[in-house]
PDB file of N, CA and C in Angstrom:
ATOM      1  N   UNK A   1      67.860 161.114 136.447  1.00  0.00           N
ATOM      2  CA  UNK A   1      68.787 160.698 135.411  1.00  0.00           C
ATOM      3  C   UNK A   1      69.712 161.884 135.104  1.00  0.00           C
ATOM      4  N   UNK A   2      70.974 161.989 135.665  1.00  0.00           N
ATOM      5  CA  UNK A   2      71.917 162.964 135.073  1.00  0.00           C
ATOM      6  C   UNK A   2      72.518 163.089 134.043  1.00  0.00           C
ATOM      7  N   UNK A   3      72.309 162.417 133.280  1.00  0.00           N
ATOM      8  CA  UNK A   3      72.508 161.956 131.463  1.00  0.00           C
ATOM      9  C   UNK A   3      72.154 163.321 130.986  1.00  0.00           C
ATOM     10  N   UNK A   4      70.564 163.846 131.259  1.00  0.00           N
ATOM     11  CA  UNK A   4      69.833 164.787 131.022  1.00  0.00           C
ATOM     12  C   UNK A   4      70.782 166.330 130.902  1.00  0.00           C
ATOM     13  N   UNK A   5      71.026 166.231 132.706  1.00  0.00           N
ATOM     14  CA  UNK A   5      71.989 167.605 132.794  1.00  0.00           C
ATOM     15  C   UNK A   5      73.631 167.650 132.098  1.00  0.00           C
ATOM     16  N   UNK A   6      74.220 166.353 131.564  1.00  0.00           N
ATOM     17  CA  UNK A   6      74.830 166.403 130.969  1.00  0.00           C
ATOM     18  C   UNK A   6      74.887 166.339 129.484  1.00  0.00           C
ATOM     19  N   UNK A   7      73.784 166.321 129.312  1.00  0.00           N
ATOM     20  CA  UNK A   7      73.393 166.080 127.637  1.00  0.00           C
ATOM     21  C   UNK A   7      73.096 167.695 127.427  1.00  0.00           C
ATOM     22  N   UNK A   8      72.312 168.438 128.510  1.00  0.00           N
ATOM     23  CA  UNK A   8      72.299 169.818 127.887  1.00  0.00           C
ATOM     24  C   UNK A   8      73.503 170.702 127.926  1.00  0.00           C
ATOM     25  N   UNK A   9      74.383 170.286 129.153  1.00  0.00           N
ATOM     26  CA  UNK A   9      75.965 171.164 128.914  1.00  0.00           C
ATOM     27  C   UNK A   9      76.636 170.538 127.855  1.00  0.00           C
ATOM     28  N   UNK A  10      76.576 169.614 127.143  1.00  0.00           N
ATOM     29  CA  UNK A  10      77.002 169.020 125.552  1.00  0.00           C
ATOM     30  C   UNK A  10      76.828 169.710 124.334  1.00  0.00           C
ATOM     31  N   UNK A  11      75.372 169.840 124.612  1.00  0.00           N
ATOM     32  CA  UNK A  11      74.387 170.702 123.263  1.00  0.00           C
ATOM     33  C   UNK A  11      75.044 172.004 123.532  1.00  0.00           C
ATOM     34  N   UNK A  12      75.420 172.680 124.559  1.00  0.00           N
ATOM     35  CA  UNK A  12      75.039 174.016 124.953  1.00  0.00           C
ATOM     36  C   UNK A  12      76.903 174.446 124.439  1.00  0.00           C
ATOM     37  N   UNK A  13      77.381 173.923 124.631  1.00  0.00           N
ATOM     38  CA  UNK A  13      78.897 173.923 124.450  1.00  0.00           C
ATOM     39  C   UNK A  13      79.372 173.352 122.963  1.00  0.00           C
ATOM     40  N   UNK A  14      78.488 172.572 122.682  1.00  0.00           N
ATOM     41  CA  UNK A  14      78.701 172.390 120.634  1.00  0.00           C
ATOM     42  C   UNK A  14      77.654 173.545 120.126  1.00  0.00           C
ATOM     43  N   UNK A  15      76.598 174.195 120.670  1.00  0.00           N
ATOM     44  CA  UNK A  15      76.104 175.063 120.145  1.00  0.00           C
ATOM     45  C   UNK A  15      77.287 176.492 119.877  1.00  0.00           C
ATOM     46  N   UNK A  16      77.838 176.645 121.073  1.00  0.00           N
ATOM     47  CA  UNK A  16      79.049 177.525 121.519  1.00  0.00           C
ATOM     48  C   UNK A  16      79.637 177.885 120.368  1.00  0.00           C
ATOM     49  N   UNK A  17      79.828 176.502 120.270  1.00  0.00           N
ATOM     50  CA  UNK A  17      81.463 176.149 119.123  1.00  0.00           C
ATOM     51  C   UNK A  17      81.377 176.376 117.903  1.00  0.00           C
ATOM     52  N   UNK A  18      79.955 175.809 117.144  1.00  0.00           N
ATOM     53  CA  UNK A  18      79.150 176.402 116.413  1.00  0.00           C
ATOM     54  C   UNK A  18      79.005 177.644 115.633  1.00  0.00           C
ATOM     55  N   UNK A  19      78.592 178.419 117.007  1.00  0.00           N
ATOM     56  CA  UNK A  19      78.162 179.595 116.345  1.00  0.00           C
ATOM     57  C   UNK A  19      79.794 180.437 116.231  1.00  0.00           C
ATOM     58  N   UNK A  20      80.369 180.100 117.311  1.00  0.00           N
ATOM     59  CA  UNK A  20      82.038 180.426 117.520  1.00  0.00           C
ATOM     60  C   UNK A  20      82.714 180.049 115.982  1.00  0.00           C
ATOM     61  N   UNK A  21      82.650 179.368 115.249  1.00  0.00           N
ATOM     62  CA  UNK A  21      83.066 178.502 113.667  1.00  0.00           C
ATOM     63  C   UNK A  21      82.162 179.499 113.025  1.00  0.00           C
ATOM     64  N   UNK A  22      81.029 180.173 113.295  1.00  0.00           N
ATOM     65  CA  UNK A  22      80.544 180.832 112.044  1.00  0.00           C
ATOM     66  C   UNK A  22      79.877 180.148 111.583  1.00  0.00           C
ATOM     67  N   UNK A  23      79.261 178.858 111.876  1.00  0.00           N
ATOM     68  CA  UNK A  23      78.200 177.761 111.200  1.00  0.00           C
ATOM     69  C   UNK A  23      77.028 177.994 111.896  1.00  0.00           C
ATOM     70  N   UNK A  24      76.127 177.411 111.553  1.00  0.00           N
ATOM     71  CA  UNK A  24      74.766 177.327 111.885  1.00  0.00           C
ATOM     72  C   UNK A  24      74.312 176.330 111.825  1.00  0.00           C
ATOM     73  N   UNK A  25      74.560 175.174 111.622  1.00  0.00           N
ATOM     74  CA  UNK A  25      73.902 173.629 112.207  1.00  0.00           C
ATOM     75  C   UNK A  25      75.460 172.756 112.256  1.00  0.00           C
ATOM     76  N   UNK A  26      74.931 172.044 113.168  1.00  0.00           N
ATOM     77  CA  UNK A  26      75.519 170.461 113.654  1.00  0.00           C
ATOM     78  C   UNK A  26      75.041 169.708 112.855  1.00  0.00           C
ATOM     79  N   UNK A  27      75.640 168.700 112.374  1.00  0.00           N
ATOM     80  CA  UNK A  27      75.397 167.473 111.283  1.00  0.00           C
ATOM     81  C   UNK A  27      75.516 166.156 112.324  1.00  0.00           C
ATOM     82  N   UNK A  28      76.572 166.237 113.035  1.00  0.00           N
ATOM     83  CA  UNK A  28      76.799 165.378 113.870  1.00  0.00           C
ATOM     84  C   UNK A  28      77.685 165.691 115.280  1.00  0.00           C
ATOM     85  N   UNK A  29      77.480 165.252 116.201  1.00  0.00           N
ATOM     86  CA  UNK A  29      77.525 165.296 117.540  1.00  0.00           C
ATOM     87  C   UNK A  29      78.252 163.890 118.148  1.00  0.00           C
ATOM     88  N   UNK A  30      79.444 164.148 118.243  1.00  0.00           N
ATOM     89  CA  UNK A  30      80.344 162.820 118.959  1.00  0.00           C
ATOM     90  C   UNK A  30      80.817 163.135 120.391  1.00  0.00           C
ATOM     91  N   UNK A  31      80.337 161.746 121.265  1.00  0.00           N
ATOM     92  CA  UNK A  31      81.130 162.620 122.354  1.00  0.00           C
ATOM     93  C   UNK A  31      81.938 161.174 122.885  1.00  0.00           C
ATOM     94  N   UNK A  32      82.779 161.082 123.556  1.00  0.00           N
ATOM     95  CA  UNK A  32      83.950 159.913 124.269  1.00  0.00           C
ATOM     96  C   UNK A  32      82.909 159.711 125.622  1.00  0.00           C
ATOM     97  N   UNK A  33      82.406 158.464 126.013  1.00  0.00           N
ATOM     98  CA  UNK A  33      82.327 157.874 127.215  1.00  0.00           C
ATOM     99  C   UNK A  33      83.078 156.800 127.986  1.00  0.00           C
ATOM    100  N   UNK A  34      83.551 157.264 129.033  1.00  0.00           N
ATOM    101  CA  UNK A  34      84.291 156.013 129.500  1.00  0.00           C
ATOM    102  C   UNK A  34      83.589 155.331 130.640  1.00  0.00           C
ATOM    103  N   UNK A  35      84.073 153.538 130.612  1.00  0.00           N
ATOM    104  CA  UNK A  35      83.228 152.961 130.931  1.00  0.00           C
ATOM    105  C   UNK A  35      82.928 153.263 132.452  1.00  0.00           C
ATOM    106  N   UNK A  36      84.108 153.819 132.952  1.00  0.00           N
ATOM    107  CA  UNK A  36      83.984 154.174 134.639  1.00  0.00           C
ATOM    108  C   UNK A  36      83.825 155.345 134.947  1.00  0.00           C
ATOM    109  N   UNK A  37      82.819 156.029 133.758  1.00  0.00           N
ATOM    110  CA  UNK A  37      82.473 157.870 133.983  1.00  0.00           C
ATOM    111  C   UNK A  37      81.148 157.626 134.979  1.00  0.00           C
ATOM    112  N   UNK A  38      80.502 156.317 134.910  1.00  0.00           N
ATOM    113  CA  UNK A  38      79.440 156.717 135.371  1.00  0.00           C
ATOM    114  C   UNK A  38      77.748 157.155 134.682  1.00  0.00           C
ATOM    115  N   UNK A  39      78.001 156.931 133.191  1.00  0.00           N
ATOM    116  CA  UNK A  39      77.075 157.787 132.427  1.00  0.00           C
ATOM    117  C   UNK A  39      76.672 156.707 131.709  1.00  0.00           C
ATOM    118  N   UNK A  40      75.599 156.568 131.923  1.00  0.00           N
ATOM    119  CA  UNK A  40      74.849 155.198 130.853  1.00  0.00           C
ATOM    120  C   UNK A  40      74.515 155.677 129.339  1.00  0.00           C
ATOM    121  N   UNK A  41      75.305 154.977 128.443  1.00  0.00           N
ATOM    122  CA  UNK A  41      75.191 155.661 126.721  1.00  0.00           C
ATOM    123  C   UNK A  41      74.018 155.450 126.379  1.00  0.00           C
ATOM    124  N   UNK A  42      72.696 154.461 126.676  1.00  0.00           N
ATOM    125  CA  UNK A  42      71.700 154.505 126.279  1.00  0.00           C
ATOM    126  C   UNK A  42      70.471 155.812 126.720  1.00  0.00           C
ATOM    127  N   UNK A  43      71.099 155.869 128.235  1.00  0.00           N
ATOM    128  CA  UNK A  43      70.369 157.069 128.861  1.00  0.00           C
ATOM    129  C   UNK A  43      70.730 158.398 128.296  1.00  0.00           C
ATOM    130  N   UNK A  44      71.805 158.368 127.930  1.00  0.00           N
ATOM    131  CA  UNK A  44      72.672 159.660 126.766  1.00  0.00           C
ATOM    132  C   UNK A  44      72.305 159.730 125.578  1.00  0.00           C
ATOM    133  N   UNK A  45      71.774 158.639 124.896  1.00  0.00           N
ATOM    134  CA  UNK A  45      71.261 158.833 123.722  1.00  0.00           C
ATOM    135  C   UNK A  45      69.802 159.547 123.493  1.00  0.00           C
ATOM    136  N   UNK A  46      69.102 158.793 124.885  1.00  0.00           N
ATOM    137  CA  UNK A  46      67.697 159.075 124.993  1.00  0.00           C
ATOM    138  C   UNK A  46      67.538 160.460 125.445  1.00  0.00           C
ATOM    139  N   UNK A  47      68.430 161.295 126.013  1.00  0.00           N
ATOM    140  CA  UNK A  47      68.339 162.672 126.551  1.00  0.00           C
ATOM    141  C   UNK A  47      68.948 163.449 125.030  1.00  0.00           C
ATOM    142  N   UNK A  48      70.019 162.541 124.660  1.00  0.00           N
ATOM    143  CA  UNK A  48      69.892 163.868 123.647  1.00  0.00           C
ATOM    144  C   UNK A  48      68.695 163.933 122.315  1.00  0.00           C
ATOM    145  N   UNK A  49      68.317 162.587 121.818  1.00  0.00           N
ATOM    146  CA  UNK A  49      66.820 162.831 121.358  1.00  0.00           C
ATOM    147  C   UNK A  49      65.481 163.659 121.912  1.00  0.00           C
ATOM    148  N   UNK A  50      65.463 163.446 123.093  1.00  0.00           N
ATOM    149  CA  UNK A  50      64.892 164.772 123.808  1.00  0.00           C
ATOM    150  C   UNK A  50      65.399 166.212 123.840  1.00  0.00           C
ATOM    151  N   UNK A  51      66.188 166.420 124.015  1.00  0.00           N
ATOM    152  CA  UNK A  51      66.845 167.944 124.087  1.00  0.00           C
ATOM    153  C   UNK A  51      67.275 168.438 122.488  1.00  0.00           C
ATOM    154  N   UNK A  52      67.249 167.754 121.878  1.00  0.00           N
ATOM    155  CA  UNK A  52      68.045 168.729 120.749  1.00  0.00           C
ATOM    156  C   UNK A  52      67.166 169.566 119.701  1.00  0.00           C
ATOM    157  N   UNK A  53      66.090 169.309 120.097  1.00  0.00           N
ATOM    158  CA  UNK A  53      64.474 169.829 119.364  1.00  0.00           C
ATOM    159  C   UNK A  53      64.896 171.084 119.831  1.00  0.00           C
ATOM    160  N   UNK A  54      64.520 172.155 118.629  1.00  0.00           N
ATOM    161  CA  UNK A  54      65.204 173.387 118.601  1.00  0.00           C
ATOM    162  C   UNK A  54      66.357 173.836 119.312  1.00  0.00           C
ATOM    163  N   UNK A  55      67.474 173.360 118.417  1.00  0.00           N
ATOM    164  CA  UNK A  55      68.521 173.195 118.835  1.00  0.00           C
ATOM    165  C   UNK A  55      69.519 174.090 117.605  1.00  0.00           C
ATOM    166  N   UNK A  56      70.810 173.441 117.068  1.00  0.00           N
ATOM    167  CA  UNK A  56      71.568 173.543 116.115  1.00  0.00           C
ATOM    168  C   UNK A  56      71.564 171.882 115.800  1.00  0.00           C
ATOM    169  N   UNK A  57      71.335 171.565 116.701  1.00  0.00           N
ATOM    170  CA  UNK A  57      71.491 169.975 116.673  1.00  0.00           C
ATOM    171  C   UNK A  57      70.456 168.814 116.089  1.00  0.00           C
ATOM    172  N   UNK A  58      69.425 169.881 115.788  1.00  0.00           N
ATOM    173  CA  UNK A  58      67.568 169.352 115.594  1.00  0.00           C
ATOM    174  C   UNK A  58      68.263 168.248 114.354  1.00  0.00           C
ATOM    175  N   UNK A  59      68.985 167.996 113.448  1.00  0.00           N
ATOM    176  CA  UNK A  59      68.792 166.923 112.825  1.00  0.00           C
ATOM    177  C   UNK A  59      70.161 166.569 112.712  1.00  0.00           C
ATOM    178  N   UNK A  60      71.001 166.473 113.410  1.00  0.00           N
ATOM    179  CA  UNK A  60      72.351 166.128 113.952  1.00  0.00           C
ATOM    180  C   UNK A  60      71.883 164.273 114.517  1.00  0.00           C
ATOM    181  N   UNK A  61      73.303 163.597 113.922  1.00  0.00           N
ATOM    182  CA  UNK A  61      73.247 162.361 114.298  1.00  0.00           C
ATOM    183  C   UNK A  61      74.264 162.804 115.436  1.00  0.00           C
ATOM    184  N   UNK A  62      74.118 161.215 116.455  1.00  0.00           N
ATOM    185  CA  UNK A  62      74.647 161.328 117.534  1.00  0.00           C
ATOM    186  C   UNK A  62      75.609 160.049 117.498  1.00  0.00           C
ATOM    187  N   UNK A  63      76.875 160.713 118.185  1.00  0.00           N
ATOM    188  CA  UNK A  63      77.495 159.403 118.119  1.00  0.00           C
ATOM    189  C   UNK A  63      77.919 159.204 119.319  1.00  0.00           C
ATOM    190  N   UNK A  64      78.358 158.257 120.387  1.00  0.00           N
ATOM    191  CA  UNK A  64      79.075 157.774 121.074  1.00  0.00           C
ATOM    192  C   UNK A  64      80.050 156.499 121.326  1.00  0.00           C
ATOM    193  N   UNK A  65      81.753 157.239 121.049  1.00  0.00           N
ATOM    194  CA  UNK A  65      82.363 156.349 121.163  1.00  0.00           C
ATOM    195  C   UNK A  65      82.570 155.929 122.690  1.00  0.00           C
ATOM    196  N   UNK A  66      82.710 154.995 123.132  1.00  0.00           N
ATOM    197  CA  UNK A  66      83.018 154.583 124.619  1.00  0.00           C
ATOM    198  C   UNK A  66      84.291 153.755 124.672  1.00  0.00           C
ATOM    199  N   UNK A  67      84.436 154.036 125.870  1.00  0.00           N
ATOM    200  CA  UNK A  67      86.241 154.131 126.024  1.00  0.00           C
ATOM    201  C   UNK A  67      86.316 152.912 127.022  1.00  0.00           C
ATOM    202  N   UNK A  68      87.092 152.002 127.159  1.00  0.00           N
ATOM    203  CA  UNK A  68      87.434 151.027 128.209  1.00  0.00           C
ATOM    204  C   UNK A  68      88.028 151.537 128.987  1.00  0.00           C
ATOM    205  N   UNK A  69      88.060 151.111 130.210  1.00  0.00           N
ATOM    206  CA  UNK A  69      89.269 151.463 131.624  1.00  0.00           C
ATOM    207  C   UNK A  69      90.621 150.673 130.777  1.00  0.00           C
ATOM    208  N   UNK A  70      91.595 151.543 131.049  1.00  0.00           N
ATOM    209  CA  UNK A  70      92.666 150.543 130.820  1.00  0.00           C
ATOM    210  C   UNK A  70      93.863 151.304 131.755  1.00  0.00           C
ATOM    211  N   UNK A  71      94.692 150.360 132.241  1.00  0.00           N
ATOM    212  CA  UNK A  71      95.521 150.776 133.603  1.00  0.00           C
ATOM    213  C   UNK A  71      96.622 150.616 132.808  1.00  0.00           C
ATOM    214  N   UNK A  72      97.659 151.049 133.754  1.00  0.00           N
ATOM    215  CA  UNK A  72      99.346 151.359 133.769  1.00  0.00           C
ATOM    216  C   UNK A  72      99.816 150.264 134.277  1.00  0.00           C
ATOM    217  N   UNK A  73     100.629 148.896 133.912  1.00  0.00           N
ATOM    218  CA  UNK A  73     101.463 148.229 134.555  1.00  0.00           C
ATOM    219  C   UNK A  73     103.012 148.783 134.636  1.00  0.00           C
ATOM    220  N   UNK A  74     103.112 149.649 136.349  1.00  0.00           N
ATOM    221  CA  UNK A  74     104.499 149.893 136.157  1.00  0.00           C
ATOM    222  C   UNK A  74     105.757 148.501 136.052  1.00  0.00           C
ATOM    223  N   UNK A  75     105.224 147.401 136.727  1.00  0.00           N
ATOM    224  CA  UNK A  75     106.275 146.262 136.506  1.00  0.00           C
ATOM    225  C   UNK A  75     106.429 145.860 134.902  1.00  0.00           C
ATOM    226  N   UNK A  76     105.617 145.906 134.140  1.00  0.00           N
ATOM    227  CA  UNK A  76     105.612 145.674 132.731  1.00  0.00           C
ATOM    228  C   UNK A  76     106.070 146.720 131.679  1.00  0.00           C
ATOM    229  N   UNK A  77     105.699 147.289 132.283  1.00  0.00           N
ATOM    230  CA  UNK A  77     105.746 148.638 131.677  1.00  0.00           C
ATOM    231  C   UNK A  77     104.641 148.786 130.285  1.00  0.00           C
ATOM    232  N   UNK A  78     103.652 148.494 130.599  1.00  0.00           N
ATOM    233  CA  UNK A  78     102.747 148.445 129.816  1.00  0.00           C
ATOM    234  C   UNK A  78     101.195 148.771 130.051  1.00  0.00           C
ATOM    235  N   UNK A  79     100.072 149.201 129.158  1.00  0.00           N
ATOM    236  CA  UNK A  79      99.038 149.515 129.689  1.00  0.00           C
ATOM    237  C   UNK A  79      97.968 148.045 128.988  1.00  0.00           C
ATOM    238  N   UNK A  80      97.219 147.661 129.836  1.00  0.00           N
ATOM    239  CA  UNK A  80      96.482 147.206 129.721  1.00  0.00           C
ATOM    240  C   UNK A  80      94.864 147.404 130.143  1.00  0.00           C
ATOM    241  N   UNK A  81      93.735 146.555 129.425  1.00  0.00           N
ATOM    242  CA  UNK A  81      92.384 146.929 129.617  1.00  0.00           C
ATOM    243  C   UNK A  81      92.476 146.265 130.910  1.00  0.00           C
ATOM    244  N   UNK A  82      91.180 146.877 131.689  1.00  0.00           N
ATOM    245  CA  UNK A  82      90.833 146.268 133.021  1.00  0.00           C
ATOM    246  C   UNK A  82      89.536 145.927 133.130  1.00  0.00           C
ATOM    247  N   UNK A  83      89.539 144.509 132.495  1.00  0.00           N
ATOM    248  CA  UNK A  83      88.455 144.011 132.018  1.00  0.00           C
ATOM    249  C   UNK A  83      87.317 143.878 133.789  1.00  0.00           C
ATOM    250  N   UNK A  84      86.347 143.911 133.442  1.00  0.00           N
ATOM    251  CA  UNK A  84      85.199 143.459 134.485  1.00  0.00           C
ATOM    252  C   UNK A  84      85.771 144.185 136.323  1.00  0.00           C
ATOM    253  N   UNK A  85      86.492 145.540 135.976  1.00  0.00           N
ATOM    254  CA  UNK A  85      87.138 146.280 136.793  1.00  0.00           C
ATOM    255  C   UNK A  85      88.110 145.694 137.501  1.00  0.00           C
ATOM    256  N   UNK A  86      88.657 144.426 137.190  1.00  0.00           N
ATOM    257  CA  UNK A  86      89.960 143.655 137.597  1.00  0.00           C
ATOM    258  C   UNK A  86      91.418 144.525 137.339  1.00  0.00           C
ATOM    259  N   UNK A  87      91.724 145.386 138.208  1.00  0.00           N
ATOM    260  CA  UNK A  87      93.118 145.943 138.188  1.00  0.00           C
ATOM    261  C   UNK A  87      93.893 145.207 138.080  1.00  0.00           C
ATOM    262  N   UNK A  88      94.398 143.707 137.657  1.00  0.00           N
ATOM    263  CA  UNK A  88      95.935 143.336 138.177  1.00  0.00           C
ATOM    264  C   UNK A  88      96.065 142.647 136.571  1.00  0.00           C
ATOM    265  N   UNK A  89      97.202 143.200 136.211  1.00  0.00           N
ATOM    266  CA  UNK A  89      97.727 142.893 135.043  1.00  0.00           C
ATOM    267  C   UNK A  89      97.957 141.671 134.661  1.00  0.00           C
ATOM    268  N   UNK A  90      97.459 141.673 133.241  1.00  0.00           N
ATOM    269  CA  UNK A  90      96.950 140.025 132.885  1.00  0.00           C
ATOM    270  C   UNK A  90      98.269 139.157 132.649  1.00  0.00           C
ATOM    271  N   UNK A  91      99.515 139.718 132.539  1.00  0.00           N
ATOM    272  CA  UNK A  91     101.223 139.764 132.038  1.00  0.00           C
ATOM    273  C   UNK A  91     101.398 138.718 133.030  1.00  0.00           C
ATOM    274  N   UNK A  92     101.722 139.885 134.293  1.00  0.00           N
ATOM    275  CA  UNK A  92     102.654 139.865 135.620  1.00  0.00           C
ATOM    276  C   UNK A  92     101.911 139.696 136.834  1.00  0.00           C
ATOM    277  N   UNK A  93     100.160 139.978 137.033  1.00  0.00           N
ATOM    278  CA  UNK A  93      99.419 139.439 137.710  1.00  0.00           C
ATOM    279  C   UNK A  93      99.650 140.686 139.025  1.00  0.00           C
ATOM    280  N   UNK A  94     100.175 141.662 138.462  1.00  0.00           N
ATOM    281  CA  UNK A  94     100.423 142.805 139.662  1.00  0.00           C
ATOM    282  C   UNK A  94      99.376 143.917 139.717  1.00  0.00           C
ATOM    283  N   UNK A  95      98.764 143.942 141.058  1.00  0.00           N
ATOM    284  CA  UNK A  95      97.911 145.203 140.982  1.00  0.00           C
ATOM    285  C   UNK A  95      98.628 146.543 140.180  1.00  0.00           C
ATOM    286  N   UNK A  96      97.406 147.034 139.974  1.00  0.00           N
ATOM    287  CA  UNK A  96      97.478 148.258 139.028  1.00  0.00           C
ATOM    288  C   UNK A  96      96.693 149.609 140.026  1.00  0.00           C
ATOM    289  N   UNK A  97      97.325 150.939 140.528  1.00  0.00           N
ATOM    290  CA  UNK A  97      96.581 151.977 140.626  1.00  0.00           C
ATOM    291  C   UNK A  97      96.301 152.938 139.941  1.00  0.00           C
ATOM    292  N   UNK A  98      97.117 152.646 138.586  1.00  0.00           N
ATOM    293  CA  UNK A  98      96.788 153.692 137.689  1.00  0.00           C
ATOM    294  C   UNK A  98      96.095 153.272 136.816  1.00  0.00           C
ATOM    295  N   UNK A  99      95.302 153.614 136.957  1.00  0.00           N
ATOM    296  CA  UNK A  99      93.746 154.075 135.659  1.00  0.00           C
ATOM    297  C   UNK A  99      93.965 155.450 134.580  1.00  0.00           C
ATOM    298  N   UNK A 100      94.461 155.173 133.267  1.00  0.00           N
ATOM    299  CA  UNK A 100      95.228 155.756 132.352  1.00  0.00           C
ATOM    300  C   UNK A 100      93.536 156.332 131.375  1.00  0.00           C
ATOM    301  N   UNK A 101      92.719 155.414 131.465  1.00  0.00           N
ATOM    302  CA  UNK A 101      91.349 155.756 130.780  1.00  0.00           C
ATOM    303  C   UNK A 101      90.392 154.979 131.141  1.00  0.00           C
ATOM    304  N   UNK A 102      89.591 156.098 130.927  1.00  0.00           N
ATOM    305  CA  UNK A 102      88.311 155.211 131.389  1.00  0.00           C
ATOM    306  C   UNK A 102      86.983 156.042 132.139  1.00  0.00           C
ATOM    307  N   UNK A 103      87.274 157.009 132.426  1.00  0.00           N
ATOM    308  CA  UNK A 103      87.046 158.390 133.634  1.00  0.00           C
ATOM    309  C   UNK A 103      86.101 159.442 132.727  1.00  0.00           C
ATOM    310  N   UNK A 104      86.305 158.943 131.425  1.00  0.00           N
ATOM    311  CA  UNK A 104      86.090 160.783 130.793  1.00  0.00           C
ATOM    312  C   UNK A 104      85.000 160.587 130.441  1.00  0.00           C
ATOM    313  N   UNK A 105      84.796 162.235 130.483  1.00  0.00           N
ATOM    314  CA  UNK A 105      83.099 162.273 129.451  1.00  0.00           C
ATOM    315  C   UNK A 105      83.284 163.687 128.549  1.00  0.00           C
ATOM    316  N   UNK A 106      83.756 163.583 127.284  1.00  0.00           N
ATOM    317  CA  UNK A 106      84.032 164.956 127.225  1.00  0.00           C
ATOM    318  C   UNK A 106      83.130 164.793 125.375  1.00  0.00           C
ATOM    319  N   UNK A 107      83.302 166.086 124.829  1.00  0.00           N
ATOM    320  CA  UNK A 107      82.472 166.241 123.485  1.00  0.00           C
ATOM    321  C   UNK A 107      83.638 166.368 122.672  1.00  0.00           C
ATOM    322  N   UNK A 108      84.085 164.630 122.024  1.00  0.00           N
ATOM    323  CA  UNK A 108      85.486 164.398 120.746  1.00  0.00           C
ATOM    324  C   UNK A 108      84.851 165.539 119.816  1.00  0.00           C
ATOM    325  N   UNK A 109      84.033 165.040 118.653  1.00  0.00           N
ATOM    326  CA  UNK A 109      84.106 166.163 117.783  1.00  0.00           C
ATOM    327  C   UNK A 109      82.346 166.576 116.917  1.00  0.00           C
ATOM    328  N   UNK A 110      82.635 167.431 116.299  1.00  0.00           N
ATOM    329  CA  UNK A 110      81.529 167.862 115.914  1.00  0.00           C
ATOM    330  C   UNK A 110      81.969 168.152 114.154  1.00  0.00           C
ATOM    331  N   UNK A 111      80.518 168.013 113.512  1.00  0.00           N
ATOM    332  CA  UNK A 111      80.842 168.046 111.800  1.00  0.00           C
ATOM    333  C   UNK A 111      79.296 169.164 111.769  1.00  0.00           C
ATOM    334  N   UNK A 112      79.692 170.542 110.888  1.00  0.00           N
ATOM    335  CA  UNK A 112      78.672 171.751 110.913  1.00  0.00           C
ATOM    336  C   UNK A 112      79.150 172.082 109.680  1.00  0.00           C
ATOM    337  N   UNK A 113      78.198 173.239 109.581  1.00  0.00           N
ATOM    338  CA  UNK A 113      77.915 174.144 108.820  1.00  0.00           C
ATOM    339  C   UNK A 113      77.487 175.210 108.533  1.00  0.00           C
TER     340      UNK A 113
END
């Protein structure tokens, strides 16, 4: 489960930031998943309940917002979701290669002290 190795470069990089701010605990822990990162949010939740035991994070809530794929219609000129990984715009019915979101896995924000 790589949830794991990404749940500890999370902790390890809000710990960073943390001590970088001059605080000493995490209250809460948010991070952005998108749906085509690859990273299962339940398996992310369950690694960071495991890992954050002596942490900054030991009584830090966890949040994860998750992000939809949503593509670029250059004929429309518009972005739309790409529901059930269907690229072709729901408008104009034109394939889509741009994938605008959906990819990321990064740590939105953190609330300390």
């Amino acid at each position: 489960m790589h949830e794991f190795g990404i749940m500890e470069s999370a902790l390890a990089l809000a710990e960073k930031n943390t001590r970088t701010a001059g605080a000493t605990q995490i209250h809460r822990l948010k991070v952005r998943v998108g749906k085509l990162s690859g990273v299962v949010p339940e398996a992310l939740r369950f690694a960071f309940a495991a890992l954050k035991t002596n942490t900054l994070a030991a009584t830090a809530e966890f949040e994860i917002e998750e992000v939809p794929a949503v593509c670029w219609c250059a004929a429309c000129a518009a972005e739309f979701e790409a529901k059930n990984l269907n690229y072709e715009c729901p408008r104009c019915h034109q394939p889509s290669g741009d994938l605008r979101r959906g990819k990321e896995m990064d740590l939105a924000s953190l609330e300390i002290s």
